[in-house]
PDB file of N, CA and C in Angstrom:
ATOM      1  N   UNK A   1      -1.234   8.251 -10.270  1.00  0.00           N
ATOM      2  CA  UNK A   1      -1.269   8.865  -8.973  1.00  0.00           C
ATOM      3  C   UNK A   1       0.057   8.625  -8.275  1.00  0.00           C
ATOM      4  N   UNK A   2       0.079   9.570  -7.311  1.00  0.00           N
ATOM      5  CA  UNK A   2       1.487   9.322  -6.125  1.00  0.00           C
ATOM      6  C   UNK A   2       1.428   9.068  -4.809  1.00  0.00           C
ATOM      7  N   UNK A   3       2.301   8.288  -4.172  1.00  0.00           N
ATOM      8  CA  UNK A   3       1.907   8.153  -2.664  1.00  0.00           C
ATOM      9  C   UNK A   3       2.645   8.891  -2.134  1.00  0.00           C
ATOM     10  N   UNK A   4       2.193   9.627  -1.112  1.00  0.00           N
ATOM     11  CA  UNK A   4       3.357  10.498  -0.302  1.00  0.00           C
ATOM     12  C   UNK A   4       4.352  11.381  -1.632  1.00  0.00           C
ATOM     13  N   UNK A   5       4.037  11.548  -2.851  1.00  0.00           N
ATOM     14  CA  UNK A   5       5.103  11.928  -3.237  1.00  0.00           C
ATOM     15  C   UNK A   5       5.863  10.936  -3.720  1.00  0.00           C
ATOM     16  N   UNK A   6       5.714   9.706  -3.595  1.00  0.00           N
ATOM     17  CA  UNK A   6       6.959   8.765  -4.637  1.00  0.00           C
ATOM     18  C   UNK A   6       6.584   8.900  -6.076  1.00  0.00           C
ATOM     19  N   UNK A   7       7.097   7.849  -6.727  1.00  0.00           N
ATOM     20  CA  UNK A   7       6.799   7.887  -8.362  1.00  0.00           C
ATOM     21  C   UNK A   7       5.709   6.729  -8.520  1.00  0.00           C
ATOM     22  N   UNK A   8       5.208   7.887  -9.582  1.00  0.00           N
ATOM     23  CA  UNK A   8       3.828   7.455 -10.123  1.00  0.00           C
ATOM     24  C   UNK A   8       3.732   6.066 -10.492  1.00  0.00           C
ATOM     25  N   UNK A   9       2.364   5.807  -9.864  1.00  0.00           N
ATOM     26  CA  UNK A   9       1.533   4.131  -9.532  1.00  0.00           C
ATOM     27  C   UNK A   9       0.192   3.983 -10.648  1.00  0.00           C
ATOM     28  N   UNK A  10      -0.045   2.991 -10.960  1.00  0.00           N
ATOM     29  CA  UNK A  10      -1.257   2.861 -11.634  1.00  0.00           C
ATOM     30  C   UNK A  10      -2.585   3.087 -10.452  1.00  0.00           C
ATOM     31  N   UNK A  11      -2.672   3.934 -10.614  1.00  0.00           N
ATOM     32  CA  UNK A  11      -4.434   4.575  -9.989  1.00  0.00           C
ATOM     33  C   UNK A  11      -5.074   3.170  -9.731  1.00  0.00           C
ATOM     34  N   UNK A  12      -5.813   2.660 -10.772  1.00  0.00           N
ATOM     35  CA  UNK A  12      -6.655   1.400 -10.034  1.00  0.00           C
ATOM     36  C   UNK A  12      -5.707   0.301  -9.452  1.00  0.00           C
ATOM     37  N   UNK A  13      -4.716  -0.036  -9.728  1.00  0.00           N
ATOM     38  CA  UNK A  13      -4.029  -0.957  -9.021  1.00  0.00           C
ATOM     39  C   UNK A  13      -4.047  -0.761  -7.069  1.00  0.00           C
ATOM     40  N   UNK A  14      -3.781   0.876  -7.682  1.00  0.00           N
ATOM     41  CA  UNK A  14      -3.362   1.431  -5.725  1.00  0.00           C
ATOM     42  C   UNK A  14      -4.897   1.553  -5.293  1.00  0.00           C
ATOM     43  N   UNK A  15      -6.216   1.553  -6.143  1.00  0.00           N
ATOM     44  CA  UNK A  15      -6.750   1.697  -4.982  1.00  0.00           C
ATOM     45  C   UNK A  15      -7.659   0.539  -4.586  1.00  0.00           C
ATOM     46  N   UNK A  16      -7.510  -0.530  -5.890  1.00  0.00           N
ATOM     47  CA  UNK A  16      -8.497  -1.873  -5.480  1.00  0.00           C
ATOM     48  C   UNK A  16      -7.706  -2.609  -4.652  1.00  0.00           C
ATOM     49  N   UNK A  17      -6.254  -2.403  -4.161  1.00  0.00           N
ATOM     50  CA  UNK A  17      -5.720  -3.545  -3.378  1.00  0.00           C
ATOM     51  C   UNK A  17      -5.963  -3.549  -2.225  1.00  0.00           C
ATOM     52  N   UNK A  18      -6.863  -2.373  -1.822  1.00  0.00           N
ATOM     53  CA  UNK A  18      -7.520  -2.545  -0.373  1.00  0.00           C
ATOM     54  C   UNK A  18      -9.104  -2.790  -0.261  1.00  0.00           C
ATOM     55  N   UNK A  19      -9.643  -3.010  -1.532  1.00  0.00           N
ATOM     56  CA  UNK A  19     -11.275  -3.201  -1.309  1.00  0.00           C
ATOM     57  C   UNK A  19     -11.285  -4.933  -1.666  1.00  0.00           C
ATOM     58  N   UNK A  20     -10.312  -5.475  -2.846  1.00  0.00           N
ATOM     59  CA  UNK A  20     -10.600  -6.266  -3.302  1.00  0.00           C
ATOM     60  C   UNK A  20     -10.461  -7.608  -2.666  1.00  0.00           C
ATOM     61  N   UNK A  21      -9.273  -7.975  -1.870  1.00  0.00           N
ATOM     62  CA  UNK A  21      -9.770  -9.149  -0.995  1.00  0.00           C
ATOM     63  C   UNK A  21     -10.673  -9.418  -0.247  1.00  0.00           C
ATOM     64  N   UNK A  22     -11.511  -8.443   0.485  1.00  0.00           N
ATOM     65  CA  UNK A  22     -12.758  -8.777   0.967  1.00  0.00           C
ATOM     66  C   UNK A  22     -13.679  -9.249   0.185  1.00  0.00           C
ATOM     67  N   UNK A  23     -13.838  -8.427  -1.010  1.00  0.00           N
ATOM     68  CA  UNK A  23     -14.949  -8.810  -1.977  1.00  0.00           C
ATOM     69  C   UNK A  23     -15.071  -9.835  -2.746  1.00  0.00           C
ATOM     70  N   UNK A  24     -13.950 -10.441  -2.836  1.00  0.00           N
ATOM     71  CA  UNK A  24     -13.251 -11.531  -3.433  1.00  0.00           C
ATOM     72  C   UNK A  24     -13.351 -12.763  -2.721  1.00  0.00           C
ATOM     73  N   UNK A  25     -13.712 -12.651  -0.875  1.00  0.00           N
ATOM     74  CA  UNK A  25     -13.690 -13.220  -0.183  1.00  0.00           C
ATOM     75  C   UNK A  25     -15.677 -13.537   0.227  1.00  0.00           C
ATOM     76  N   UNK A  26     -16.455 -12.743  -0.070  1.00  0.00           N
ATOM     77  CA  UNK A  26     -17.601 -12.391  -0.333  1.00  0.00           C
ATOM     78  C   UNK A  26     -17.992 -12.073   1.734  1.00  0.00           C
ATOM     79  N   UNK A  27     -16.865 -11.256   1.640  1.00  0.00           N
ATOM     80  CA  UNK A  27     -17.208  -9.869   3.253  1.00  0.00           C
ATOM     81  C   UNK A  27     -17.811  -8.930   2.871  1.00  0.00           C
ATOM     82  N   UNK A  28     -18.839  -8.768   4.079  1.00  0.00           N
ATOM     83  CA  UNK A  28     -19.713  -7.340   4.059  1.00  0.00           C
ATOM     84  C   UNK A  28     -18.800  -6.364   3.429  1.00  0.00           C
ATOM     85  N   UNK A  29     -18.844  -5.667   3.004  1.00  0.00           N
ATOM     86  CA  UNK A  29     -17.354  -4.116   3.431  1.00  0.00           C
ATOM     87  C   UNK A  29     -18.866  -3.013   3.571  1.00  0.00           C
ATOM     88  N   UNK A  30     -18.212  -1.633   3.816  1.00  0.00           N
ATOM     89  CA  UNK A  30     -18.844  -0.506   3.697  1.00  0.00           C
ATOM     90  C   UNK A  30     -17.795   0.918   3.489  1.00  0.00           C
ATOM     91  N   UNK A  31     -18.402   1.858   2.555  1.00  0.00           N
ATOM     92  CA  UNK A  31     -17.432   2.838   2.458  1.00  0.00           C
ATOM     93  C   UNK A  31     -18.221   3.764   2.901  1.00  0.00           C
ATOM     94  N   UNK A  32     -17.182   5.184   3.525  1.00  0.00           N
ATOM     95  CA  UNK A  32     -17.684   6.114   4.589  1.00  0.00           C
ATOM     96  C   UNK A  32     -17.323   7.058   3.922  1.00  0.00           C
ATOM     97  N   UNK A  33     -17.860   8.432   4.170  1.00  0.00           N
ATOM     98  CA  UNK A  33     -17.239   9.622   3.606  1.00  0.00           C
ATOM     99  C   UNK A  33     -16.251   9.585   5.155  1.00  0.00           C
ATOM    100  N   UNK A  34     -15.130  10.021   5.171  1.00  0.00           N
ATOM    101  CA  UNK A  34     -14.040  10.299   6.231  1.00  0.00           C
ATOM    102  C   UNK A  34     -14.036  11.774   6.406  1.00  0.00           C
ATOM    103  N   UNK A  35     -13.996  13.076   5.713  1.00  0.00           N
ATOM    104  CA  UNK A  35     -13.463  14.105   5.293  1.00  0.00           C
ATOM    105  C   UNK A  35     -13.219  14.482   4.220  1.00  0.00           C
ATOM    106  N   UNK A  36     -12.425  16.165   4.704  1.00  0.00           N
ATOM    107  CA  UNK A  36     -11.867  16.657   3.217  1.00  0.00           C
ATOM    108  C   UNK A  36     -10.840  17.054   3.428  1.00  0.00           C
ATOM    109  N   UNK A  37      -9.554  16.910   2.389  1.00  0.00           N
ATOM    110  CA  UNK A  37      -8.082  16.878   2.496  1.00  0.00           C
ATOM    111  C   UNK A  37      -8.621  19.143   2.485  1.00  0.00           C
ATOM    112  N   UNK A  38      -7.006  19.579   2.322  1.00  0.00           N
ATOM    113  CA  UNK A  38      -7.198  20.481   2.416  1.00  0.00           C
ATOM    114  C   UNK A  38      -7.170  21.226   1.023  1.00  0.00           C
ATOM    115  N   UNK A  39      -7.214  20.126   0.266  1.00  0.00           N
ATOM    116  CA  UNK A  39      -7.301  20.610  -1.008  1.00  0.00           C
ATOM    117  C   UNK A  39      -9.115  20.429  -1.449  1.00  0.00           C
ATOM    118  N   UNK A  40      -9.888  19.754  -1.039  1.00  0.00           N
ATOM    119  CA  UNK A  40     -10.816  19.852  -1.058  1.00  0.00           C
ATOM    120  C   UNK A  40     -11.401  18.479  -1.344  1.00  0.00           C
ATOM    121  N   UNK A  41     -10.553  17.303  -1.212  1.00  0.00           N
ATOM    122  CA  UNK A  41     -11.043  16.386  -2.362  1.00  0.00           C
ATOM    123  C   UNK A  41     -11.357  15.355  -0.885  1.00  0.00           C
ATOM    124  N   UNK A  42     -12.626  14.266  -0.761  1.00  0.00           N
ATOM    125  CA  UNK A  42     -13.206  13.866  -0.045  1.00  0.00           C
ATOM    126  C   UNK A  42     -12.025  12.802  -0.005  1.00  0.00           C
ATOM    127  N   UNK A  43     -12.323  11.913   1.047  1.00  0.00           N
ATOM    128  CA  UNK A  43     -11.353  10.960   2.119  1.00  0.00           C
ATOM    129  C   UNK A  43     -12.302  10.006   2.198  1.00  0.00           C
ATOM    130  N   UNK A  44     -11.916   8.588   2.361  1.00  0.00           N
ATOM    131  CA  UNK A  44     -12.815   7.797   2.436  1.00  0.00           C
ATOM    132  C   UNK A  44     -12.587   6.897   3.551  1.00  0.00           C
ATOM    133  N   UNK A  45     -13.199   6.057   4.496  1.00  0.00           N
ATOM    134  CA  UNK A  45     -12.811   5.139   5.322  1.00  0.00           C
ATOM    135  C   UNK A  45     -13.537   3.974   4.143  1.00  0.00           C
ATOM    136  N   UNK A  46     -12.836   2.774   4.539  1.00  0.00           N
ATOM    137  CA  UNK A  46     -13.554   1.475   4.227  1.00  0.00           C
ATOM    138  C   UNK A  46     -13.577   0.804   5.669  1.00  0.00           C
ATOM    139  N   UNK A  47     -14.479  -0.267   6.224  1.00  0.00           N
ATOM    140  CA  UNK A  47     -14.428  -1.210   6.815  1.00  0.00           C
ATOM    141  C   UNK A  47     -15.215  -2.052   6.679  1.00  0.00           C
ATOM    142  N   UNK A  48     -14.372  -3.847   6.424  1.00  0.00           N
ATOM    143  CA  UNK A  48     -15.276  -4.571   6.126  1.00  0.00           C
ATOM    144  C   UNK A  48     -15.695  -5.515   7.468  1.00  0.00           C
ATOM    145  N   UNK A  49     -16.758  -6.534   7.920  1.00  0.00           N
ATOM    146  CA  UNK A  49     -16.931  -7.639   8.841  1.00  0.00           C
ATOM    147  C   UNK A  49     -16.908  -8.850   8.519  1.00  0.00           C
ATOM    148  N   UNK A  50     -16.719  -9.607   9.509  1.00  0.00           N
ATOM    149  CA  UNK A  50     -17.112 -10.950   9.127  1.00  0.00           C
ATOM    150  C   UNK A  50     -18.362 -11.647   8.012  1.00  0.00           C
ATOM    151  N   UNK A  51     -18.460 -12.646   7.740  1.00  0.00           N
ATOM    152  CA  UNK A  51     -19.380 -13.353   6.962  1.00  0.00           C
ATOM    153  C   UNK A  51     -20.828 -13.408   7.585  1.00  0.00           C
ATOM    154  N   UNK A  52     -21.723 -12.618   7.511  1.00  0.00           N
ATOM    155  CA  UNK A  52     -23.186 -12.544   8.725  1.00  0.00           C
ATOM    156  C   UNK A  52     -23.219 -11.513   9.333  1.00  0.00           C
ATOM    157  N   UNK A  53     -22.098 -10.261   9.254  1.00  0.00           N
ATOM    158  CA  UNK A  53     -22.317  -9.328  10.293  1.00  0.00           C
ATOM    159  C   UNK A  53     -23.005  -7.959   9.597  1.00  0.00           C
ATOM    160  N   UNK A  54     -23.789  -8.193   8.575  1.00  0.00           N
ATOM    161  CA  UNK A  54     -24.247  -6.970   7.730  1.00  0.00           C
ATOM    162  C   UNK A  54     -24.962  -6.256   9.067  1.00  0.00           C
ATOM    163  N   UNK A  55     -25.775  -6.641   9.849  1.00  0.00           N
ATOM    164  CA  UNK A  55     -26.197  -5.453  10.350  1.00  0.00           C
ATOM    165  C   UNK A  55     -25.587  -5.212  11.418  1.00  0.00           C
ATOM    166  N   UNK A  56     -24.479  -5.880  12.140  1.00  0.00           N
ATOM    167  CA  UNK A  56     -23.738  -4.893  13.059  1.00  0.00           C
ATOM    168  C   UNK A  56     -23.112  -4.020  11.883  1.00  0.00           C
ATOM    169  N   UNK A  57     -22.428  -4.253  10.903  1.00  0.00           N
ATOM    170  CA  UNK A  57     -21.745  -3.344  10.349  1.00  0.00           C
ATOM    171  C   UNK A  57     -22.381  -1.950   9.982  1.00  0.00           C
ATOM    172  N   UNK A  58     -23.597  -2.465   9.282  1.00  0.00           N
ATOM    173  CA  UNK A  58     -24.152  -0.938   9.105  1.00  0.00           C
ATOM    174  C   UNK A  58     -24.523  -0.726  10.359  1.00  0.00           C
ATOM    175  N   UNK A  59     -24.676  -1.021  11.677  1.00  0.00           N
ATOM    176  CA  UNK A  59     -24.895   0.089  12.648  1.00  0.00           C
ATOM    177  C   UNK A  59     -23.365   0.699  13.176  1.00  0.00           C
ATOM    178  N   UNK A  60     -22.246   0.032  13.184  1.00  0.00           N
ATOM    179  CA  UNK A  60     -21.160   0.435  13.449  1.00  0.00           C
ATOM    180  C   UNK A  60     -21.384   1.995  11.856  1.00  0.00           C
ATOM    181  N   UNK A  61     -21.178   1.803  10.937  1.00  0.00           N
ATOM    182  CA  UNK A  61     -21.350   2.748   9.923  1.00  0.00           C
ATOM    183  C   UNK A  61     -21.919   3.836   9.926  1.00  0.00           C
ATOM    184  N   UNK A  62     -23.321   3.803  10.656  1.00  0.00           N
ATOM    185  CA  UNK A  62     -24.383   4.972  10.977  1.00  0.00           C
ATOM    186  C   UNK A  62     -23.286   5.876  12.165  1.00  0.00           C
ATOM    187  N   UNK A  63     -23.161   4.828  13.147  1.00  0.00           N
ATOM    188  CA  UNK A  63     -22.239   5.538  14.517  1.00  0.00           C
ATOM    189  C   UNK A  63     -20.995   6.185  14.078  1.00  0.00           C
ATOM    190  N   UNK A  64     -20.746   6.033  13.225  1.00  0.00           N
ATOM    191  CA  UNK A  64     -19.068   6.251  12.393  1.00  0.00           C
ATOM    192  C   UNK A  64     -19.523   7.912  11.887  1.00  0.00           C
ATOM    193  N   UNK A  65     -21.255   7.683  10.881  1.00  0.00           N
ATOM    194  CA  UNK A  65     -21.726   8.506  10.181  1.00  0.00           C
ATOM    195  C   UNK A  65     -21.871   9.785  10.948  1.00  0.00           C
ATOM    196  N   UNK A  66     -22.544   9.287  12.216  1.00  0.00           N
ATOM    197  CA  UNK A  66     -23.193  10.659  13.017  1.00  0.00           C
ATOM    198  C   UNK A  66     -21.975  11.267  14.031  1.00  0.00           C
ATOM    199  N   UNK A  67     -20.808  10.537  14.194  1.00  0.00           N
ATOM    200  CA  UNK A  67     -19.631  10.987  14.236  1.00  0.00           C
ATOM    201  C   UNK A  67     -18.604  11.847  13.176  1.00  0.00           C
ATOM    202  N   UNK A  68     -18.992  11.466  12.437  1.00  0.00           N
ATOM    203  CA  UNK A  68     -17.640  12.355  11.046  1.00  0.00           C
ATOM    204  C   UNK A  68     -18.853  13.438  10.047  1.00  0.00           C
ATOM    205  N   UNK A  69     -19.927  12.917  10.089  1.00  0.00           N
ATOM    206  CA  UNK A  69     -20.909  13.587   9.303  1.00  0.00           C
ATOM    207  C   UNK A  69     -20.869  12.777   7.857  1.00  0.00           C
ATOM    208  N   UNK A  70     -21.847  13.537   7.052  1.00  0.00           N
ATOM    209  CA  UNK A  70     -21.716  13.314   6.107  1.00  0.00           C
ATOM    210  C   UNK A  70     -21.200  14.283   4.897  1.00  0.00           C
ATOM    211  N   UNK A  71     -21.144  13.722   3.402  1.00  0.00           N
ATOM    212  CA  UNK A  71     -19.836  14.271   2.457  1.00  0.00           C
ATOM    213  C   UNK A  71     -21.208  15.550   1.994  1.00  0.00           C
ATOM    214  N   UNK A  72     -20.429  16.808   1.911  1.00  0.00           N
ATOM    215  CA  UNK A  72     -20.994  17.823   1.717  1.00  0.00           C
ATOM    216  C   UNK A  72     -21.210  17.629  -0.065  1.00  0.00           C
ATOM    217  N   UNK A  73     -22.487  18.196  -0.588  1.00  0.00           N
ATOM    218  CA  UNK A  73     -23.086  18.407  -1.857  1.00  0.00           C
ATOM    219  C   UNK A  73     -21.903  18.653  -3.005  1.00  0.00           C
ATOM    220  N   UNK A  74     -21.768  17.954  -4.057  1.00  0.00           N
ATOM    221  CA  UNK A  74     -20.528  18.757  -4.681  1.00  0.00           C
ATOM    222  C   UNK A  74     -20.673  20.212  -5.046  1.00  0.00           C
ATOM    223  N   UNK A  75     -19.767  20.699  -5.658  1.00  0.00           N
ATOM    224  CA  UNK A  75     -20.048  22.191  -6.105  1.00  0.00           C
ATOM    225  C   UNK A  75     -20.098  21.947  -7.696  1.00  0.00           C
ATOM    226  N   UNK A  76     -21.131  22.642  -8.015  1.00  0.00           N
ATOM    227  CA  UNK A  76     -21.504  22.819  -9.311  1.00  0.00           C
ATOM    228  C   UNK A  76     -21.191  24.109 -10.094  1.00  0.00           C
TER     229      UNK A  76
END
């Protein structure tokens, strides 16, 4: 894969270096559908909380949800 257009990165390297210290750290996280680029391909938010905050997080998540919506059906 490319960022912005630079030269090509190892795909899982670029995209666990933002999930994996939380998880590593044993933090809630949660992933969101965000959108769709204009090429069609879905967008993701992550956000993780503190150690104990599972259910503020999933209610922050729902509020996030009924704000952005959710990721439309793929096409088959």
């Amino acid at each position: 894969m490319s960022i912005n257009g630079g030269a090509p990165v190892p795909t899982f390297d670029t995209m666990i270096r933002n999930t994996d210290p939380g998880s590593n750290a044993g933090l809630p996280g949660l992933s969101l559908y965000a959108g769709m680029t204009p090429e069609g391909l879905p967008v993701g938010l992550e956000i993780d909380g503190p150690v104990g905050s599972d259910t503020k997080l999933l209610g922050l998540g729902l509020a996030i949800e009924a704000i952005l919506g959710s990721a439309p059906p793929p096409k088959i």
